[in-house]
Protein backbone atom coordinates (compact mmCIF):
# COMPACT_ATOMS: atom_id res chain seq x y z
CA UNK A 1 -9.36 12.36 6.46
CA UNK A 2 -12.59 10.48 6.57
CA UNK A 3 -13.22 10.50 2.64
CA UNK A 4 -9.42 9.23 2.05
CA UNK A 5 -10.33 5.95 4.63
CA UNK A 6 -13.04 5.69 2.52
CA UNK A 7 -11.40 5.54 -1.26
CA UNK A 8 -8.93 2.92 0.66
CA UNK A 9 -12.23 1.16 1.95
CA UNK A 10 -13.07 1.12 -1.58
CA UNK A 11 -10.31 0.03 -3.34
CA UNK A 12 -9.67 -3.09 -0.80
CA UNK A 13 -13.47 -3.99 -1.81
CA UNK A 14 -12.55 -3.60 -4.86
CA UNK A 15 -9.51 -5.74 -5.13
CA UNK A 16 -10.98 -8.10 -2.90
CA UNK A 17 -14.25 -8.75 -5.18
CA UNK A 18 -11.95 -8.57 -8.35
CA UNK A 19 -9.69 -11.40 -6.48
CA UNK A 20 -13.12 -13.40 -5.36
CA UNK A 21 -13.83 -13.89 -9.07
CA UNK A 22 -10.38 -15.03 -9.68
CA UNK A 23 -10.54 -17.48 -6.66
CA UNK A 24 -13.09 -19.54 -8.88
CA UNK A 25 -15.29 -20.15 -5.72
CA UNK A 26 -12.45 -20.12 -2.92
CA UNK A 27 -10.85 -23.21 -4.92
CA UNK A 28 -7.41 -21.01 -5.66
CA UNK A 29 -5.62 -20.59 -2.27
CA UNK A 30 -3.96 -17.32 -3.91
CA UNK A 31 -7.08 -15.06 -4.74
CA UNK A 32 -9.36 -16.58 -1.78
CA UNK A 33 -6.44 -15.51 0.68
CA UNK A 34 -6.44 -12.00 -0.98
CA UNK A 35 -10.40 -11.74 -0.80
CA UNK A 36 -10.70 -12.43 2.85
CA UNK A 37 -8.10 -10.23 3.89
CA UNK A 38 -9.40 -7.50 1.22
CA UNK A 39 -12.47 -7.42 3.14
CA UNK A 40 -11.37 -7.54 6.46
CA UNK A 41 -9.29 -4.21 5.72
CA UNK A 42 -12.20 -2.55 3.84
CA UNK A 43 -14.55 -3.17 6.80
CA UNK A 44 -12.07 -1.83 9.13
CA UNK A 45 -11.28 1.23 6.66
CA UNK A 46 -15.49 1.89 6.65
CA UNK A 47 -15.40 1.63 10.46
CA UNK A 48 -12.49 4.25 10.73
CA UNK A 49 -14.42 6.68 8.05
CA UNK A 50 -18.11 5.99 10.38
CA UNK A 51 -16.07 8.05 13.33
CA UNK A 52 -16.61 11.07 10.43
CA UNK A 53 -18.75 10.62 7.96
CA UNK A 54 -22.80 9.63 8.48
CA UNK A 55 -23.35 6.15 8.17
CA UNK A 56 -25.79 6.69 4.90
CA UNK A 57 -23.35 8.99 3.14
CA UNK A 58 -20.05 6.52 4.07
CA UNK A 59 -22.18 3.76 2.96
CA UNK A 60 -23.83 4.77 -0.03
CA UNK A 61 -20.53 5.72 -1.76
CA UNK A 62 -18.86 2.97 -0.73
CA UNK A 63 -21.10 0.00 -1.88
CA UNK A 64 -21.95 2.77 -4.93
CA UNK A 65 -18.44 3.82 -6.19
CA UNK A 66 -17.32 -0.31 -5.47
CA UNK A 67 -20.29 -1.34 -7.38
CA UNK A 68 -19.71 1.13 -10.15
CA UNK A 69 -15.88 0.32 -10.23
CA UNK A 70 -16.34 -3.70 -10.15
CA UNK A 71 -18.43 -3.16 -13.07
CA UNK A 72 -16.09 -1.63 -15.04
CA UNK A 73 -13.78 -4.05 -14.05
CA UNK A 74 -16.18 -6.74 -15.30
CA UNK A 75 -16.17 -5.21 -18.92
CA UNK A 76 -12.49 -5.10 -18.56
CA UNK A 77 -11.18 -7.94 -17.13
CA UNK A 78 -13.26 -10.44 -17.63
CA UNK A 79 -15.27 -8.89 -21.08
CA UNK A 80 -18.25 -8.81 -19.41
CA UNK A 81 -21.13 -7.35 -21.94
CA UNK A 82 -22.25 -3.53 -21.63
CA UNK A 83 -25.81 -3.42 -21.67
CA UNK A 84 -28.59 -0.60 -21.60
CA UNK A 85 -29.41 -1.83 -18.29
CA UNK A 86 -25.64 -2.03 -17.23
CA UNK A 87 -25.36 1.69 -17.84
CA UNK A 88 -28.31 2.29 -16.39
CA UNK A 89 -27.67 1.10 -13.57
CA UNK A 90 -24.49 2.37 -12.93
CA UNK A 91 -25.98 5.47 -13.44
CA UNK A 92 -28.65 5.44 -11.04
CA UNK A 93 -25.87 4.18 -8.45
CA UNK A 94 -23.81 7.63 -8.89
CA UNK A 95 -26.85 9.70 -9.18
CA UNK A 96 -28.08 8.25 -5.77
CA UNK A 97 -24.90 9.12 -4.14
CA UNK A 98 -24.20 12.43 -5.45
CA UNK A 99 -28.03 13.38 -4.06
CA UNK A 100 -26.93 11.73 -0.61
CA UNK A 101 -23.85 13.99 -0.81
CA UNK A 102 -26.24 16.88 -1.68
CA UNK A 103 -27.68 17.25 1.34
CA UNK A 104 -29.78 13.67 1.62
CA UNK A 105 -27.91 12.29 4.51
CA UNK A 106 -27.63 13.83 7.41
């Protein structure tokens, strides 16, 4: 149960920073409204998964996996350039959490 409250923690993160961008610096009432309230559900999603998970595992995927996805959503969305330093990066991200899940954080 604690790693499903944490891909919804995720994806409200996620939403929410995709919906900061389009809020053009909290100047759209639309996309600001859906950033705060993104937030406030991830935080209180992460909260729910700490009564589970360790706090450096929880964490680490969380801002990891978010960080990874808003990325992608970057190139997508908003055709944001993939660099060398992009990818690596994004790599170092998931390699860091995969060694927390390994056994790192306990």
């Amino acid at each position: 149960m604690g790693y499903l409250l944490l891909a919804a923690a995720i994806v409200a993160e996620v939403v929410a920073t995709t919906a900061m961008k389009y809020s053009e610096g909290f100047s759209r009432l639309g996309p600001s409204l859906v950033t705060v309230v993104g937030y406030v559900i991830s935080f209180g999603l992460l909260a729910q998964t700490l009564k589970t998970l360790s706090i450096g595992t929880a964490y680490a995927i969380w801002s990891g996996v978010g960080t990874a996805a808003v990325a992608a959503i970057g190139l997508v969305l908003f055709s944001e350039a993939l660099t060398l330093s992009k990818v690596a990066g994004i790599v170092l991200i998931v390699g860091g959490v995969v060694v927390l899940n390994l056994g790192g954080a306990h």
